[in-house]
C-alpha atoms as a PDB file:
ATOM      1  CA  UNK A   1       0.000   0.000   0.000  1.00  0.00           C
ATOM      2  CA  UNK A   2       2.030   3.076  -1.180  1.00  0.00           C
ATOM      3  CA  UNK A   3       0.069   5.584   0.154  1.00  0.00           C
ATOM      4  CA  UNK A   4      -0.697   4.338   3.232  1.00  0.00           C
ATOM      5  CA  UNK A   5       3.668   3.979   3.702  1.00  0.00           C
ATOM      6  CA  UNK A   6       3.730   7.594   2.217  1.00  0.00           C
ATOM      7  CA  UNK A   7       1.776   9.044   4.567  1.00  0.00           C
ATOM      8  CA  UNK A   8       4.409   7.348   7.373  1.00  0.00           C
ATOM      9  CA  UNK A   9       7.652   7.964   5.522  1.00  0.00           C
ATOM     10  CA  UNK A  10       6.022  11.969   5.132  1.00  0.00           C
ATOM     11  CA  UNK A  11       5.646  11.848   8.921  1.00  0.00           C
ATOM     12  CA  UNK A  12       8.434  10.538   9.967  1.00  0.00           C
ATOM     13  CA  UNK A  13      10.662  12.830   7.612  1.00  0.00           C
ATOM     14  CA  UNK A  14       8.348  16.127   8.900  1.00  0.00           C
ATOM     15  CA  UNK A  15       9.126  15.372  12.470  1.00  0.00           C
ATOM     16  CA  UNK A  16      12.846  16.008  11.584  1.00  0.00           C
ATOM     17  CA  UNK A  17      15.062  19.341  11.763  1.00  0.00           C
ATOM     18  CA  UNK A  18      14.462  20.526   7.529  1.00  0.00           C
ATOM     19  CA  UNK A  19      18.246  21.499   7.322  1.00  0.00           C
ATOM     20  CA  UNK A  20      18.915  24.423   5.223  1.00  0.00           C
ATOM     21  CA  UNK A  21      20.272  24.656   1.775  1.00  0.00           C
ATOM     22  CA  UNK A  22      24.007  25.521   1.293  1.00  0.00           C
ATOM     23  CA  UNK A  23      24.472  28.356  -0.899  1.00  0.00           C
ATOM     24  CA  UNK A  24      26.539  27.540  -4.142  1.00  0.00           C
ATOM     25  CA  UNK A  25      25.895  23.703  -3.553  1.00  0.00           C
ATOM     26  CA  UNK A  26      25.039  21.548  -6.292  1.00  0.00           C
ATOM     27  CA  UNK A  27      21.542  20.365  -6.232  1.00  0.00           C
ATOM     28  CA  UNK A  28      22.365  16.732  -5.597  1.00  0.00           C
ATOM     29  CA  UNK A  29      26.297  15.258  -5.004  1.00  0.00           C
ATOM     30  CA  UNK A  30      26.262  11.616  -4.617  1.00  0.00           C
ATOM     31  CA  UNK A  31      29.866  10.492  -3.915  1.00  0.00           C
ATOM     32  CA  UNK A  32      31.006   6.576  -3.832  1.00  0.00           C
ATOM     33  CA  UNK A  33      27.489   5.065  -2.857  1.00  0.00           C
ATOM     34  CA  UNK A  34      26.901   1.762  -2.017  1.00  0.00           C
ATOM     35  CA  UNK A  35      24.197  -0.329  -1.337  1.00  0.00           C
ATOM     36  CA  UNK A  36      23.968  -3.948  -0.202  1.00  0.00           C
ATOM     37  CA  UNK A  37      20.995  -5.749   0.804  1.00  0.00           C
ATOM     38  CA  UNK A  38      22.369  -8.905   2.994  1.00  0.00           C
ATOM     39  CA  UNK A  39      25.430 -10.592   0.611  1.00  0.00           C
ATOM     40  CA  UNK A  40      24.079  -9.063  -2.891  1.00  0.00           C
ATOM     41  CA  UNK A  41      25.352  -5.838  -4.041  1.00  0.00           C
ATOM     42  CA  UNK A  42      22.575  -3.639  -5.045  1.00  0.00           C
ATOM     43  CA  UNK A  43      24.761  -0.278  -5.745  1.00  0.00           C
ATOM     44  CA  UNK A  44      28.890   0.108  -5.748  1.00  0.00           C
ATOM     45  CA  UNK A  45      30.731   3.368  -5.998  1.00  0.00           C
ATOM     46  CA  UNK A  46      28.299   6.154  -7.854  1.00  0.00           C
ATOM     47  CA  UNK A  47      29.180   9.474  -8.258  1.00  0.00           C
ATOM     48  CA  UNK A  48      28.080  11.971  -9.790  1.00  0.00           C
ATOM     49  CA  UNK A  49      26.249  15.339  -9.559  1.00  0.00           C
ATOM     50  CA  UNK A  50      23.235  16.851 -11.170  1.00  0.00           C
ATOM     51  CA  UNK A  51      22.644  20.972 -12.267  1.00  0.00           C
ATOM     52  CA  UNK A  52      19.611  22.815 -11.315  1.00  0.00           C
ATOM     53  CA  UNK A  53      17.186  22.627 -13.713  1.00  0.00           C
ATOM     54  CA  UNK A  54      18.592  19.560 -15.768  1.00  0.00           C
ATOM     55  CA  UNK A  55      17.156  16.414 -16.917  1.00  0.00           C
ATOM     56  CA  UNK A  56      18.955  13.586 -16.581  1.00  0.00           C
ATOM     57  CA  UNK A  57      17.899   9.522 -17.960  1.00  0.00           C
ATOM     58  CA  UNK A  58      18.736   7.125 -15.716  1.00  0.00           C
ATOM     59  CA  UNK A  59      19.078   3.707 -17.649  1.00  0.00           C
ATOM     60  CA  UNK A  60      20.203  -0.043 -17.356  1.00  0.00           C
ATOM     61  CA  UNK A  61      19.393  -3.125 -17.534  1.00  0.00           C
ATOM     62  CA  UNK A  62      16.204  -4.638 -15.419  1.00  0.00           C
ATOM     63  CA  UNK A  63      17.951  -5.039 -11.240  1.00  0.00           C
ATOM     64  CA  UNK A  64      20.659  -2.519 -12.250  1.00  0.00           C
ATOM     65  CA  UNK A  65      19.635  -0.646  -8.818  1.00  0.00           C
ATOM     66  CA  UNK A  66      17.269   2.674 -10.247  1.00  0.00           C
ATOM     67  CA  UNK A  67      15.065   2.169  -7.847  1.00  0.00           C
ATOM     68  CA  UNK A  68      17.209   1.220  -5.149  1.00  0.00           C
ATOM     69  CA  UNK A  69      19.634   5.008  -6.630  1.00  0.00           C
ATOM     70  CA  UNK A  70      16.212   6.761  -6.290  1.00  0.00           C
ATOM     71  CA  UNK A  71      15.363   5.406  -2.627  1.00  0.00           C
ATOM     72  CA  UNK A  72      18.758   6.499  -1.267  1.00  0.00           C
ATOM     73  CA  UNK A  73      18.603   9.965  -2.761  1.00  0.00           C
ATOM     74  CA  UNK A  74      15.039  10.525  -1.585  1.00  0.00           C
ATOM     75  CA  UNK A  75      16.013   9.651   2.176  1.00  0.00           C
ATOM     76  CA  UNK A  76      13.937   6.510   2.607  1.00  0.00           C
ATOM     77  CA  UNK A  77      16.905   3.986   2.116  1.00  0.00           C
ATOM     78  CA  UNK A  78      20.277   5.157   3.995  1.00  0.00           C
ATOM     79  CA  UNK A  79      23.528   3.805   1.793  1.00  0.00           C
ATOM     80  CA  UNK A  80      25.905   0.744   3.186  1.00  0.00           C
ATOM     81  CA  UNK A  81      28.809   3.565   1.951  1.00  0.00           C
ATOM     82  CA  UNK A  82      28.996   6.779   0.723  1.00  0.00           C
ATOM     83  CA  UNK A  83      27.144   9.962   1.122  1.00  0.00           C
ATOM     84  CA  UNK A  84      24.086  11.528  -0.451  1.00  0.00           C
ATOM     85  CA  UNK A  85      23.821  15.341  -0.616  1.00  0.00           C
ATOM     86  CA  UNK A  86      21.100  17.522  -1.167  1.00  0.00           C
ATOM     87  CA  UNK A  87      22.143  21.535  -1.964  1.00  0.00           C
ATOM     88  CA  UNK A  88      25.199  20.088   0.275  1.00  0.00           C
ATOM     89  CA  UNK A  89      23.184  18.274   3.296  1.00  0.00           C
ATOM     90  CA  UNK A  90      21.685  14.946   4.070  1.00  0.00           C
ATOM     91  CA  UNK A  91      18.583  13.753   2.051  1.00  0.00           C
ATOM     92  CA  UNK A  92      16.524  12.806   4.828  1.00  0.00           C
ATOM     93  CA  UNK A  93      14.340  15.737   5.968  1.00  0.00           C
ATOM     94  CA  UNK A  94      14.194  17.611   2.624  1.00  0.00           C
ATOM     95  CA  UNK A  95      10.839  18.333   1.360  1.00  0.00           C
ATOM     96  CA  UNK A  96      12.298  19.923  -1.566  1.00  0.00           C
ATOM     97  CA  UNK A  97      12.890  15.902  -3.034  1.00  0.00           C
ATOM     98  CA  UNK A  98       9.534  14.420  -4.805  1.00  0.00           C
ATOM     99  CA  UNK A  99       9.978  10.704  -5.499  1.00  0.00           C
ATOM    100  CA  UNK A 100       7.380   9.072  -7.898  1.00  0.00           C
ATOM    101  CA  UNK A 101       7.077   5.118  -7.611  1.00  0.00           C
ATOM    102  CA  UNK A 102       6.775   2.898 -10.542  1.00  0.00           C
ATOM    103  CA  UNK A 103       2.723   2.617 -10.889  1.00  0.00           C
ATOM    104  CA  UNK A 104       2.860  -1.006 -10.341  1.00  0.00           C
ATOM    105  CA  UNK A 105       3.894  -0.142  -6.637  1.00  0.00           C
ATOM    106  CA  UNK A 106       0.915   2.082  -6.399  1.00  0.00           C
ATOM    107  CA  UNK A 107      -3.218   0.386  -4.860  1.00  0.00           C
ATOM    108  CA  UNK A 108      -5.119   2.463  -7.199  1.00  0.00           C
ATOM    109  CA  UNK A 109      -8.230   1.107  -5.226  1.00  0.00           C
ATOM    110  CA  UNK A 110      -7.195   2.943  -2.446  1.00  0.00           C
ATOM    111  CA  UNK A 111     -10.446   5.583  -1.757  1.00  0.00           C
ATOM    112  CA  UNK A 112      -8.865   9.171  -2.193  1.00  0.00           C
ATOM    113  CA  UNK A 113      -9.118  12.042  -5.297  1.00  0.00           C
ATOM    114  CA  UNK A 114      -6.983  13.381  -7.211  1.00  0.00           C
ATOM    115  CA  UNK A 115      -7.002  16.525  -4.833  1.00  0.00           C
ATOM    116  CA  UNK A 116      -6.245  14.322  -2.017  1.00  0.00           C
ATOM    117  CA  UNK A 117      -3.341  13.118  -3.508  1.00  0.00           C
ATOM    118  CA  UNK A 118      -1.782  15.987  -5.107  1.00  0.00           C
ATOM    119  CA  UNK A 119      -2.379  17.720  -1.259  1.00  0.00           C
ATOM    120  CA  UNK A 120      -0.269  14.853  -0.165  1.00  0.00           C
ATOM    121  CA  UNK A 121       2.968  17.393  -1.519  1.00  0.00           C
ATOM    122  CA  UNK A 122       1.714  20.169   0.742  1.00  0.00           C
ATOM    123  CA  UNK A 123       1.936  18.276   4.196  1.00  0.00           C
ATOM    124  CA  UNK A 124       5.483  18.858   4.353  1.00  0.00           C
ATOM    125  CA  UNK A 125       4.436  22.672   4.867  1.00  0.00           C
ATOM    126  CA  UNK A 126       1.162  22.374   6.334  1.00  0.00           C
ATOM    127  CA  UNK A 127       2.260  19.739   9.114  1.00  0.00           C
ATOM    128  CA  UNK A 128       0.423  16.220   9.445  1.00  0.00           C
ATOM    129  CA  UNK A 129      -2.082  17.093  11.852  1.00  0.00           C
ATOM    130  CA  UNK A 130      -2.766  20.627  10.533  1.00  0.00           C
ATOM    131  CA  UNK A 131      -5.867  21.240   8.193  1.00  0.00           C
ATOM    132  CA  UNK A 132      -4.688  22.739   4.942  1.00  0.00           C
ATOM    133  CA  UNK A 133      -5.584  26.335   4.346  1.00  0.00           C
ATOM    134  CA  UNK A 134      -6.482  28.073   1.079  1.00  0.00           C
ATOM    135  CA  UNK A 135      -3.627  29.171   0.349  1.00  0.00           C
ATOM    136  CA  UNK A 136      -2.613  25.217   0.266  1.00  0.00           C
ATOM    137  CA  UNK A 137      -5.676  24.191  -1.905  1.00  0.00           C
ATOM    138  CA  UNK A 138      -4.871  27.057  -4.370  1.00  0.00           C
ATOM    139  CA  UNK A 139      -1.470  25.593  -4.812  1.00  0.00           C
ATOM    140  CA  UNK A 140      -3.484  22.059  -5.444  1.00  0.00           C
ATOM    141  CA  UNK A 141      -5.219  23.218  -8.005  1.00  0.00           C
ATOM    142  CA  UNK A 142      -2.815  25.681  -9.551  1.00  0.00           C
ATOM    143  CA  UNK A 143      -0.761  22.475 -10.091  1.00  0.00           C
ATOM    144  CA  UNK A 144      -4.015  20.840 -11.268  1.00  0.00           C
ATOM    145  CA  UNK A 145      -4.211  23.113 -13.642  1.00  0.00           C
ATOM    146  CA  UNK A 146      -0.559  23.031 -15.243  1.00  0.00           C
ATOM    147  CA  UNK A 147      -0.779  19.284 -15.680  1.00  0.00           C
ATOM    148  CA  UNK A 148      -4.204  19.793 -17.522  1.00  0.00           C
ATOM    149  CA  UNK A 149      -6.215  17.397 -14.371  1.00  0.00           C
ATOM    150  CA  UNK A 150      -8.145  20.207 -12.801  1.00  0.00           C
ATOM    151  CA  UNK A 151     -11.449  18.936 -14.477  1.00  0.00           C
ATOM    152  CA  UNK A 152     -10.779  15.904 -12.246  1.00  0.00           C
ATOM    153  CA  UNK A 153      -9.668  16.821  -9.402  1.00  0.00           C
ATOM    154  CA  UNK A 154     -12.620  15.143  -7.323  1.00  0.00           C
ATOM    155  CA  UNK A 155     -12.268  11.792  -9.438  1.00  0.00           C
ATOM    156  CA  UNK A 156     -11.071   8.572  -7.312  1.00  0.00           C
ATOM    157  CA  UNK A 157      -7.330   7.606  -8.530  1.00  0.00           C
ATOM    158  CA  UNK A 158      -8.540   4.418  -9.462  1.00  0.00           C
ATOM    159  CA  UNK A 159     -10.749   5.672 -12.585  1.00  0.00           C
ATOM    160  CA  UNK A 160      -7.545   7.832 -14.225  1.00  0.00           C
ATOM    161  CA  UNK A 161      -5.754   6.577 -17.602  1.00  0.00           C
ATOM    162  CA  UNK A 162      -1.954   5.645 -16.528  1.00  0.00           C
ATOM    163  CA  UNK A 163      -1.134   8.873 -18.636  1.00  0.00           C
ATOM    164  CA  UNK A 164      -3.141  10.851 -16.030  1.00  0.00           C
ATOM    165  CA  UNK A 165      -2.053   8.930 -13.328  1.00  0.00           C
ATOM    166  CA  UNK A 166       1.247  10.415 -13.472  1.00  0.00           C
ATOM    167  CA  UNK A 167       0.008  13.857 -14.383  1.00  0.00           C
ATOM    168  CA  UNK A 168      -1.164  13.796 -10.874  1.00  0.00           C
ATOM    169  CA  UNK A 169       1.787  13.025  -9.320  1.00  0.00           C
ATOM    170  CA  UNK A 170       4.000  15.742 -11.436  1.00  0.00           C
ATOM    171  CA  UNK A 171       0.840  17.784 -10.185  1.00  0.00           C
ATOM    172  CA  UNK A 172       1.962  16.641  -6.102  1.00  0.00           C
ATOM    173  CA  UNK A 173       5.606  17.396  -7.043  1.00  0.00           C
ATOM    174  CA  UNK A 174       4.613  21.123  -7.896  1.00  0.00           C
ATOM    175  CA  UNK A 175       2.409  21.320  -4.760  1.00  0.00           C
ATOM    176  CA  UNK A 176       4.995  20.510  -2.713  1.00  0.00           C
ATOM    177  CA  UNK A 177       7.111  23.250  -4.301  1.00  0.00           C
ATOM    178  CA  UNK A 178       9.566  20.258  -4.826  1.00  0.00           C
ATOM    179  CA  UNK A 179      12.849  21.327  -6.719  1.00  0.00           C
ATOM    180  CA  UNK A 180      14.251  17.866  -7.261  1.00  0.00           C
ATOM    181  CA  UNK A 181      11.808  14.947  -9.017  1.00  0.00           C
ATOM    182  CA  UNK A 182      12.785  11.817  -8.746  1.00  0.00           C
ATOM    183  CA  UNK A 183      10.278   9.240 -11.381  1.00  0.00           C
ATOM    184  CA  UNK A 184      10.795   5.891 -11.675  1.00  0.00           C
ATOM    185  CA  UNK A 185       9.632   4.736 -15.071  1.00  0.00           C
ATOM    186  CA  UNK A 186       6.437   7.179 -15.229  1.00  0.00           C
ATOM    187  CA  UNK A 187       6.922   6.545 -19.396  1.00  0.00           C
ATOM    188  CA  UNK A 188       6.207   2.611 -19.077  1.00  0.00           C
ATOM    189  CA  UNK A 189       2.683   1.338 -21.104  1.00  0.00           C
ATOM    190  CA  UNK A 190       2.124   4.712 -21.953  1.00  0.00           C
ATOM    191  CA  UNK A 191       0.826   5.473 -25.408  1.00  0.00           C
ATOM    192  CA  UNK A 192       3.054   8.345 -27.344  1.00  0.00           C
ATOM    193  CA  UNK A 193       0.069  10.945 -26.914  1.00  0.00           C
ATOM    194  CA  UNK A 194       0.482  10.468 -23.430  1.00  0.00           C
ATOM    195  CA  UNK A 195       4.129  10.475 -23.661  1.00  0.00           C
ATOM    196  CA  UNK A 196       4.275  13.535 -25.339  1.00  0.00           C
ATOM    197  CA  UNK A 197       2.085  15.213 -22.715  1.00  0.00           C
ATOM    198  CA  UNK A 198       4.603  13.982 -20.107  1.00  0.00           C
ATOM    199  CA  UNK A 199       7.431  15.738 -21.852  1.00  0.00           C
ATOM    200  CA  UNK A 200       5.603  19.081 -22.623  1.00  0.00           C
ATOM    201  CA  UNK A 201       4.650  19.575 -18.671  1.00  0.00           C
ATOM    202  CA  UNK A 202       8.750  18.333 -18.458  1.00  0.00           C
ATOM    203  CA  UNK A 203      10.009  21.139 -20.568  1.00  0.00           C
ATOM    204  CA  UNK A 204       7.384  24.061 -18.280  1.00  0.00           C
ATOM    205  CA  UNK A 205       9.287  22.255 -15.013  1.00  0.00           C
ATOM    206  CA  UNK A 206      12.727  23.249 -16.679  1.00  0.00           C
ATOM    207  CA  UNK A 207      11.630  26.706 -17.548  1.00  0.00           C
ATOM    208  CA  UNK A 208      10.944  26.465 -13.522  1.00  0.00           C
ATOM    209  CA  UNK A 209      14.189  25.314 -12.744  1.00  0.00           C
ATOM    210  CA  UNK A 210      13.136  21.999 -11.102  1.00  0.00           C
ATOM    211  CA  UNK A 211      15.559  19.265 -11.929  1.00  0.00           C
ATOM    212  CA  UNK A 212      14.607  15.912 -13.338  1.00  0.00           C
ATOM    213  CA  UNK A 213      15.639  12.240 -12.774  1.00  0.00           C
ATOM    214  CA  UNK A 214      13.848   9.825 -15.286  1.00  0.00           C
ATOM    215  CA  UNK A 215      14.344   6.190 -15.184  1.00  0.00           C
ATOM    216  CA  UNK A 216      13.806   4.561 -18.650  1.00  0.00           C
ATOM    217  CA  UNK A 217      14.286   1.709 -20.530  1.00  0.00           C
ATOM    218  CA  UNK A 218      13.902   3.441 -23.932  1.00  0.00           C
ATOM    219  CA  UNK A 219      17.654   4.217 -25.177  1.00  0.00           C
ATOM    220  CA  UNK A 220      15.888   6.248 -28.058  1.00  0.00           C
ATOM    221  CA  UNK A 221      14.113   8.611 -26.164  1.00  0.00           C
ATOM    222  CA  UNK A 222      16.608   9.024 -23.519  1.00  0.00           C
ATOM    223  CA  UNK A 223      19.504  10.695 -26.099  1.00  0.00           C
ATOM    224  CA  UNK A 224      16.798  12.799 -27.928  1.00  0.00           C
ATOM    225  CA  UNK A 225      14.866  14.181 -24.691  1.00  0.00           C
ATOM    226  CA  UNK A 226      17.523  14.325 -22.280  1.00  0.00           C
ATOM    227  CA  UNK A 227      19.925  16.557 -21.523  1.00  0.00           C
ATOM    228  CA  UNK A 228      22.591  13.677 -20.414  1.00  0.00           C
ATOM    229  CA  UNK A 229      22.320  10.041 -20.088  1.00  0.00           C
ATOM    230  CA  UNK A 230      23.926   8.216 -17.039  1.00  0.00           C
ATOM    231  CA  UNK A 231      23.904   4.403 -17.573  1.00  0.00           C
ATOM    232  CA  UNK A 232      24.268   1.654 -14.950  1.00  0.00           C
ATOM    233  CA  UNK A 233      24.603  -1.739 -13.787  1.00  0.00           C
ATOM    234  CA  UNK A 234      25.071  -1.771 -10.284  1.00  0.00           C
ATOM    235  CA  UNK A 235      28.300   0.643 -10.855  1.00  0.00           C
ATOM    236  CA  UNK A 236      28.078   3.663 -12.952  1.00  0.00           C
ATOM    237  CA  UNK A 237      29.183   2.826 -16.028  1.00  0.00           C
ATOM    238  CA  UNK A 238      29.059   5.887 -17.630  1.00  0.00           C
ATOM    239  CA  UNK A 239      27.279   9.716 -17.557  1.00  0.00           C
ATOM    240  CA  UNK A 240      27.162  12.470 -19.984  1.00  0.00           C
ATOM    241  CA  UNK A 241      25.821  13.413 -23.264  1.00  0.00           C
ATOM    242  CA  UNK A 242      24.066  10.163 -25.208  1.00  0.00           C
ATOM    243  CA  UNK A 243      26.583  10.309 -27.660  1.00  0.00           C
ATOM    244  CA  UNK A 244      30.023   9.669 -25.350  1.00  0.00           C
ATOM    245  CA  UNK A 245      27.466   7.470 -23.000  1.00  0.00           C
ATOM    246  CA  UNK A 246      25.561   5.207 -25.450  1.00  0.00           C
ATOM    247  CA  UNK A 247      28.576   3.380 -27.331  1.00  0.00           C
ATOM    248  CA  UNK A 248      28.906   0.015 -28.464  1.00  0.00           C
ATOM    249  CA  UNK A 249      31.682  -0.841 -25.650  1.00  0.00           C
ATOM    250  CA  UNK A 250      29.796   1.044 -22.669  1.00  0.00           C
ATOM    251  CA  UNK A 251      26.024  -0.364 -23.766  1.00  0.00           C
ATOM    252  CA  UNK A 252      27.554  -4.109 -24.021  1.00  0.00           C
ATOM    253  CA  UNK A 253      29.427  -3.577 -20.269  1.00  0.00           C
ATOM    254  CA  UNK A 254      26.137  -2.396 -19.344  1.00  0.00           C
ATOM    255  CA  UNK A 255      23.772  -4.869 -20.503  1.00  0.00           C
ATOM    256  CA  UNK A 256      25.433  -7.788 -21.476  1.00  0.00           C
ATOM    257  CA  UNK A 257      24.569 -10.344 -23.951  1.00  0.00           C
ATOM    258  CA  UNK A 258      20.425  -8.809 -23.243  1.00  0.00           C
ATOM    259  CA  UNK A 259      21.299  -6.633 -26.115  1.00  0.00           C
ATOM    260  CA  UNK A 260      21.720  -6.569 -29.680  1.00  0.00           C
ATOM    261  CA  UNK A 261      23.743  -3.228 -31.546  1.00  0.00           C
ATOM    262  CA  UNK A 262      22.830  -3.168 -35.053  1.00  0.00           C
ATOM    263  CA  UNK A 263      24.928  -0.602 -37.269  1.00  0.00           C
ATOM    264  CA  UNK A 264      22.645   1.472 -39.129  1.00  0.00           C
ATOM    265  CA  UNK A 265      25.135   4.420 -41.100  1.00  0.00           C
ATOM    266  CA  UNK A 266      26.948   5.698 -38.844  1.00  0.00           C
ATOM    267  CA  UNK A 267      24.707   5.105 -35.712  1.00  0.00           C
ATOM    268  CA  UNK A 268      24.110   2.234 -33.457  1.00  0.00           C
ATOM    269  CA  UNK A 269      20.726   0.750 -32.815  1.00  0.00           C
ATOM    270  CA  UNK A 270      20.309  -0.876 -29.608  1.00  0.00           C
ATOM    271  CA  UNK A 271      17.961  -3.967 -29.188  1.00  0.00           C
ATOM    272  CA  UNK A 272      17.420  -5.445 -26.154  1.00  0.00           C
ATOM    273  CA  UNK A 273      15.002  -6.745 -23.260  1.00  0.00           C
ATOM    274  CA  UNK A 274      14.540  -3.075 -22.180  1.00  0.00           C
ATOM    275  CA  UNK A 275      10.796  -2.852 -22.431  1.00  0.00           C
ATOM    276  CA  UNK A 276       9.841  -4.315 -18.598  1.00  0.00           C
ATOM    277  CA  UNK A 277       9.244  -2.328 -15.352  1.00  0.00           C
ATOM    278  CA  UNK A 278      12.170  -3.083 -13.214  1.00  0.00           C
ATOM    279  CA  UNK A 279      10.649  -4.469 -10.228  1.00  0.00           C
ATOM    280  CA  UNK A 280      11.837  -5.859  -6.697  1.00  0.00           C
ATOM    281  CA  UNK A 281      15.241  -3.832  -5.673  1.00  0.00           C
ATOM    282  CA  UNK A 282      16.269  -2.853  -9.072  1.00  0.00           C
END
């Protein structure tokens, strides 16, 4: 029940001290993480560092540890090694961090609205136990309103296409003011209309400044919508712009004999068993 745990995790992460952002830190440092659940290695030395406003595709093969990268830089899985930092402190305690769960990890029979959910983002500011004020539900329905959902804003969860499913949550993000978004594969079984809606409501978030993380499994759309690729497999294997990233040598380390490179001119198309939601710890 993801909602249900969100409304702990929110709690628990409300009750702390919100530490303050460092002035001139990046947006998000991760330096030599690792994570290890019992004797399997999950994550092993990432680093890297995102820029405000950029939007960054996070791919690999099915278990490469996304999920398990977006969970530690969110603040609701703490590292075996390393440090995470957010505008230079600890994750845990930001509100400024929206994570969005694959939908599969989501009980869309669970009785709230659309309104209910997208006021979810504003309990970091309101408090738990607080009711919100206007000022709150004019935020919910100013981010309604961007995302094009404010028509159905008192519909159940349950009833929404899985296009406007994640509208909703983009719509939370912005109600919580979030600066960081963190969505793990919110472009799976989505039709290309709805895809392209995604990534018009993406390109108003970077005119906001608000940084993106996308998990994908689509190669394609990750060097034409992206502004730099970072590919892994339990270790980084490599970040930057698609072209330096998605080689022939780096794409086979990554994903093994799971994928097929067939030269087309002078490009390299990439075939391979990309098109399932990574599920478990991956």
């Amino acid at each position: 029940m993801a909602l249900i745990k969100e409304f702990r995790d929110t709690d628990r992460l409300i009750r702390r001290q919100r530490p303050p952002h460092k002035t001139g830190a990046p947006i998000l440092k991760v330096n030599g993480l690792g994570v290890r659940f019992e004797n399997n290695v999950a994550l092993k030395d990432i680093t890297f560092e995102l820029r405000a406003g950029e939007r960054l595709a996070l791919v690999g093969p099915n278990g490469a540890g996304k999920s398990t990268l977006f969970k530690v830089i969110a603040g609701v899985l703490a590292p075996t090694e390393g440090e995470v930092n957010v505008f230079g402190q600890e994750p845990g305690g930001h509100i400024c961090i929206a994570y969005v769960p694959q939908r599969s990890q989501v009980d869309w029979n669970f009785p709230v609205t659309v309104a209910d959910v997208v006021m979810m983002g504003r309990i970091g500011k309101v408090g738990l136990l607080r009711w919100p004020k206007r000022k709150d539900w004019e935020a919910v329905h100013q981010a309604l309103d961007l995302v094009g959902l404010e028509g159905m804003s008192n519909r159940q969860i349950g009833e929404l296409s899985g296009g406007q499913q994640q509208r909703m949550f983009i719509a939370r993000a912005l109600a919580q003011e979030a600066e960081l978004m963190l969505m793990d594969e919110p472009l799976n079984g989505l039709d290309l209309n709805s895809q392209e809606a995604i990534f018009h409501i993406l390109d108003e978030l970077r005119q906001r400044g608000i940084t993106v993380m996308i998990a994908t499994h689509d190669l394609s759309q990750a060097a034409e919508e992206f502004d730099r690729v970072m590919l892994i497999n339990h270790k980084l294997v490599g970040i930057g712009l698609p072209g330096q990233v998605f080689t022939p040598a780096l794409l086979l380390e990554a994903y093994g004999g799971s994928l097929r490179l067939i030269p087309r001119g002078s490009e390299v198309l990439a075939i391979g068993d990309t098109c399932c939601e990574e599920g478990g710890k991956g």
